[in-house]
Protein backbone atom coordinates (compact mmCIF):
# COMPACT_ATOMS: atom_id res chain seq x y z
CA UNK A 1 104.32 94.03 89.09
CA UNK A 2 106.91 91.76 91.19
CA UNK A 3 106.08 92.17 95.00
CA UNK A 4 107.63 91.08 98.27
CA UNK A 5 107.23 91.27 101.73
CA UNK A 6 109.59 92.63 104.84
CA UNK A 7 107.34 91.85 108.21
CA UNK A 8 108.15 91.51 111.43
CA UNK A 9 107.08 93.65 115.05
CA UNK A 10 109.06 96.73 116.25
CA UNK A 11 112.47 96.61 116.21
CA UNK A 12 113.11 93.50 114.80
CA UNK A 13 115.20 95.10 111.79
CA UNK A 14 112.71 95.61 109.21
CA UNK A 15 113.75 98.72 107.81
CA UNK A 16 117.55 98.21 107.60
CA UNK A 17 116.71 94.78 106.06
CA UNK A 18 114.59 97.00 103.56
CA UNK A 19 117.30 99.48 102.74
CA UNK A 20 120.16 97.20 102.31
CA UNK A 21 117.43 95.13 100.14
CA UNK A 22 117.22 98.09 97.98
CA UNK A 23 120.88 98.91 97.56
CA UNK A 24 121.68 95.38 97.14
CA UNK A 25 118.87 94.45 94.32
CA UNK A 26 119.29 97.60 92.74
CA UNK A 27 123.16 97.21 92.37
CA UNK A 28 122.07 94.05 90.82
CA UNK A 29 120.79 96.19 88.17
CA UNK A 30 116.90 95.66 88.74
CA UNK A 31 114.72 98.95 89.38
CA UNK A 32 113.39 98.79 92.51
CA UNK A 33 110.51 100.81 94.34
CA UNK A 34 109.20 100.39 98.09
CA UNK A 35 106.21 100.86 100.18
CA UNK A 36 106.36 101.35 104.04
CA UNK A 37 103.51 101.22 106.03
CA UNK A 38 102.97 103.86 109.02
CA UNK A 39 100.46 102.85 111.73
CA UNK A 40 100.37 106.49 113.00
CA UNK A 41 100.03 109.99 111.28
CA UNK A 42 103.07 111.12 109.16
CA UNK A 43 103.52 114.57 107.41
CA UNK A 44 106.18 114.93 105.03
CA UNK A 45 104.80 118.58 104.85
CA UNK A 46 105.91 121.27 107.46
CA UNK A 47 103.81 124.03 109.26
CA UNK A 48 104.51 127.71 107.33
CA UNK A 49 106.18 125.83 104.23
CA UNK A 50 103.28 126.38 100.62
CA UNK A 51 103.04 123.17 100.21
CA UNK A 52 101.71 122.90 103.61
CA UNK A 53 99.45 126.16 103.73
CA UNK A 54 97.75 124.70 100.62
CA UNK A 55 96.82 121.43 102.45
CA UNK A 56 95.29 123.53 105.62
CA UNK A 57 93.52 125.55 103.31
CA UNK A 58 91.54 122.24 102.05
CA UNK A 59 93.43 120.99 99.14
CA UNK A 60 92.76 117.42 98.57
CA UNK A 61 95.98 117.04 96.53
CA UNK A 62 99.19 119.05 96.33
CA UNK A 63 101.68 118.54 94.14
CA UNK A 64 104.61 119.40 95.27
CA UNK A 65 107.86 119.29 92.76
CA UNK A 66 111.37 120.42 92.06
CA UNK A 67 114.19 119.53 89.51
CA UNK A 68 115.29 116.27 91.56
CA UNK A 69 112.22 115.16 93.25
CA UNK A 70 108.40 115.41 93.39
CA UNK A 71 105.93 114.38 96.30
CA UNK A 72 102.42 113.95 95.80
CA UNK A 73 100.13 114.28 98.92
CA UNK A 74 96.64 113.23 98.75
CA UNK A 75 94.25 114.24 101.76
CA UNK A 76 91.96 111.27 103.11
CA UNK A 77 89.96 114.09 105.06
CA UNK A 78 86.89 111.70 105.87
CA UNK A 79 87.77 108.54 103.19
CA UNK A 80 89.10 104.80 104.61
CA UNK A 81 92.64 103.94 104.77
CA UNK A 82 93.51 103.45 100.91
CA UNK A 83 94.55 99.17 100.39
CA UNK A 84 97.82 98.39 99.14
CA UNK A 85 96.52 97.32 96.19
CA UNK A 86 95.13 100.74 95.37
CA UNK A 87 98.67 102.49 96.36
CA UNK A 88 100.43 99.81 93.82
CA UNK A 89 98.34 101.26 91.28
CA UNK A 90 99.82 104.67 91.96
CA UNK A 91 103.37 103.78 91.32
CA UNK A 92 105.67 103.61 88.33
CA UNK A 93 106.37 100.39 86.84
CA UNK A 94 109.51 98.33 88.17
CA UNK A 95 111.07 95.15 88.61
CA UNK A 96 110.18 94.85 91.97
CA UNK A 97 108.40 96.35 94.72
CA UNK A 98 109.70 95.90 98.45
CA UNK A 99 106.55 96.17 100.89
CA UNK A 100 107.56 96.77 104.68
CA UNK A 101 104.36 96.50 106.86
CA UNK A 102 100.88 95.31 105.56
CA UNK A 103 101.59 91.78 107.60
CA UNK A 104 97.94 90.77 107.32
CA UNK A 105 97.93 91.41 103.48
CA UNK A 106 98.42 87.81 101.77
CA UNK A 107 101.57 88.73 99.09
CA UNK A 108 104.91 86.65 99.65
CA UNK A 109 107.02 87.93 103.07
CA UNK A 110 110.16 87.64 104.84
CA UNK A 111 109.87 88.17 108.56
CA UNK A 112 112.40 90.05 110.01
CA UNK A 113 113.11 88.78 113.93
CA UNK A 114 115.73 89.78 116.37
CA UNK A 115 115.49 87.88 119.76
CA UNK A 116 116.31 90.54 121.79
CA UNK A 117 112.92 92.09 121.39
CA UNK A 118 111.03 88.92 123.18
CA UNK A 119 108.44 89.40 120.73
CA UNK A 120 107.15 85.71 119.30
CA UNK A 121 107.72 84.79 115.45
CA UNK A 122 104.94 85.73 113.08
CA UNK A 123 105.88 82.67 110.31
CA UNK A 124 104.63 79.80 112.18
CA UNK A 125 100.92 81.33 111.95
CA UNK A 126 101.17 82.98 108.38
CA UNK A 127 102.06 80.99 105.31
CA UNK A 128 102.36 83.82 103.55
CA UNK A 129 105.88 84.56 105.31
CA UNK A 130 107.81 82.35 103.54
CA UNK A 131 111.34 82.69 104.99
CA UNK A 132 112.56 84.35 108.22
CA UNK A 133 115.86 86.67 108.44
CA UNK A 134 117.13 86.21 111.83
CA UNK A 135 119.31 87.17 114.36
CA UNK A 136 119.67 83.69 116.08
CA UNK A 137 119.11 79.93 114.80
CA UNK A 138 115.47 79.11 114.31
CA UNK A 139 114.12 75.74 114.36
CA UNK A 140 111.18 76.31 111.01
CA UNK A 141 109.09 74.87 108.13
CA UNK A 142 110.93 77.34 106.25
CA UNK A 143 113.88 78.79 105.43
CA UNK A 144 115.80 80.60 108.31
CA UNK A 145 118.66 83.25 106.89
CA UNK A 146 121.44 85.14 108.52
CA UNK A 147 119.37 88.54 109.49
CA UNK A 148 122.43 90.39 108.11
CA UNK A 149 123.27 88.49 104.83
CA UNK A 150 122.09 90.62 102.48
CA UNK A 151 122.97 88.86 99.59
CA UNK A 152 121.85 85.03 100.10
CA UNK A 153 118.14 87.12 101.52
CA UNK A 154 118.20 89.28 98.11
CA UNK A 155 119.11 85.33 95.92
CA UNK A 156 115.83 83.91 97.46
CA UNK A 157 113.15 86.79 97.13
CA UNK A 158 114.62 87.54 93.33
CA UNK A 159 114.38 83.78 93.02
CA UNK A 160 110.92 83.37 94.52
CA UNK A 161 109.73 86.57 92.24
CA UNK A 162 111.13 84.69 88.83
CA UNK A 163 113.84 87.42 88.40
């Protein structure tokens, strides 16, 4: 499976990079999946709802499904934080899978950075980012792109994944 990289600290744009990513590689006609990172707790579950009665009950997995979508929640309860390469295993094959987060994990990146934020640039420490999407000019080893040019970022990754 094809994977790339969308890094970068708080704000700097990651996740509308990712999402017009998606739309833009996906219009291309390439099937596309993603994987975001959360460093905190998340619940796509809500209190009262089954789904999550089921989980508070003990459930390590629910299954939880309808004609459009389904959502599969697995309980750590006491186990580690599962690696990405165990969660890759878990999806569907498809052309490509866009990672946001997981910036110590050694696949191919782009770094998202916006100035504004004052936060320093990730790249010149990590040769595994391999271009930066920014907001301003940046003086790199590496490729620099437009922060918002969605197409020319969506040429290199496809490029750099051989599609």
């Amino acid at each position: 499976m094809r994977l790339y990289g969308v890094t970068g600290w708080k704000n700097a744009g990651k996740t509308g990079l990712m999402e017009r990513l998606v739309a833009e590689i996906t219009g291309r006609g390439y099937s596309v999946s993603t994987v975001k990172h959360a460093h905190h707790t998340f619940d796509v579950d809500h209190p009262g709802k089954d789904s999550h009665r089921h989980r508070v009950a003990g459930a390590r997995e629910v299954l939880l499904a309808s004609r459009n979508r389904f959502a599969l929640m697995h309980e750590l309860r006491e186990a580690a934080e599962p690696t990405l390469e165990v969660l890759l295993q878990k999806l569907s094959p498809v052309d490509l899978v866009l990672v946001e987060g997981y910036k110590r994990d050694r696949h191919p990146k782009i770094e998202a950075f916006r100035s504004e934020t004052g936060n320093a640039l990730i790249a010149p420490d990590d040769p595994t980012i391999r271009a930066v999407a920014s907001d301003a000019p940046l003086d790199l080893d590496r490729p620099v792109f437009d922060l918002n040019d969605t197409g020319v970022i969506a040429d290199f990754i496809l490029a750099e994944v051989g599609l």
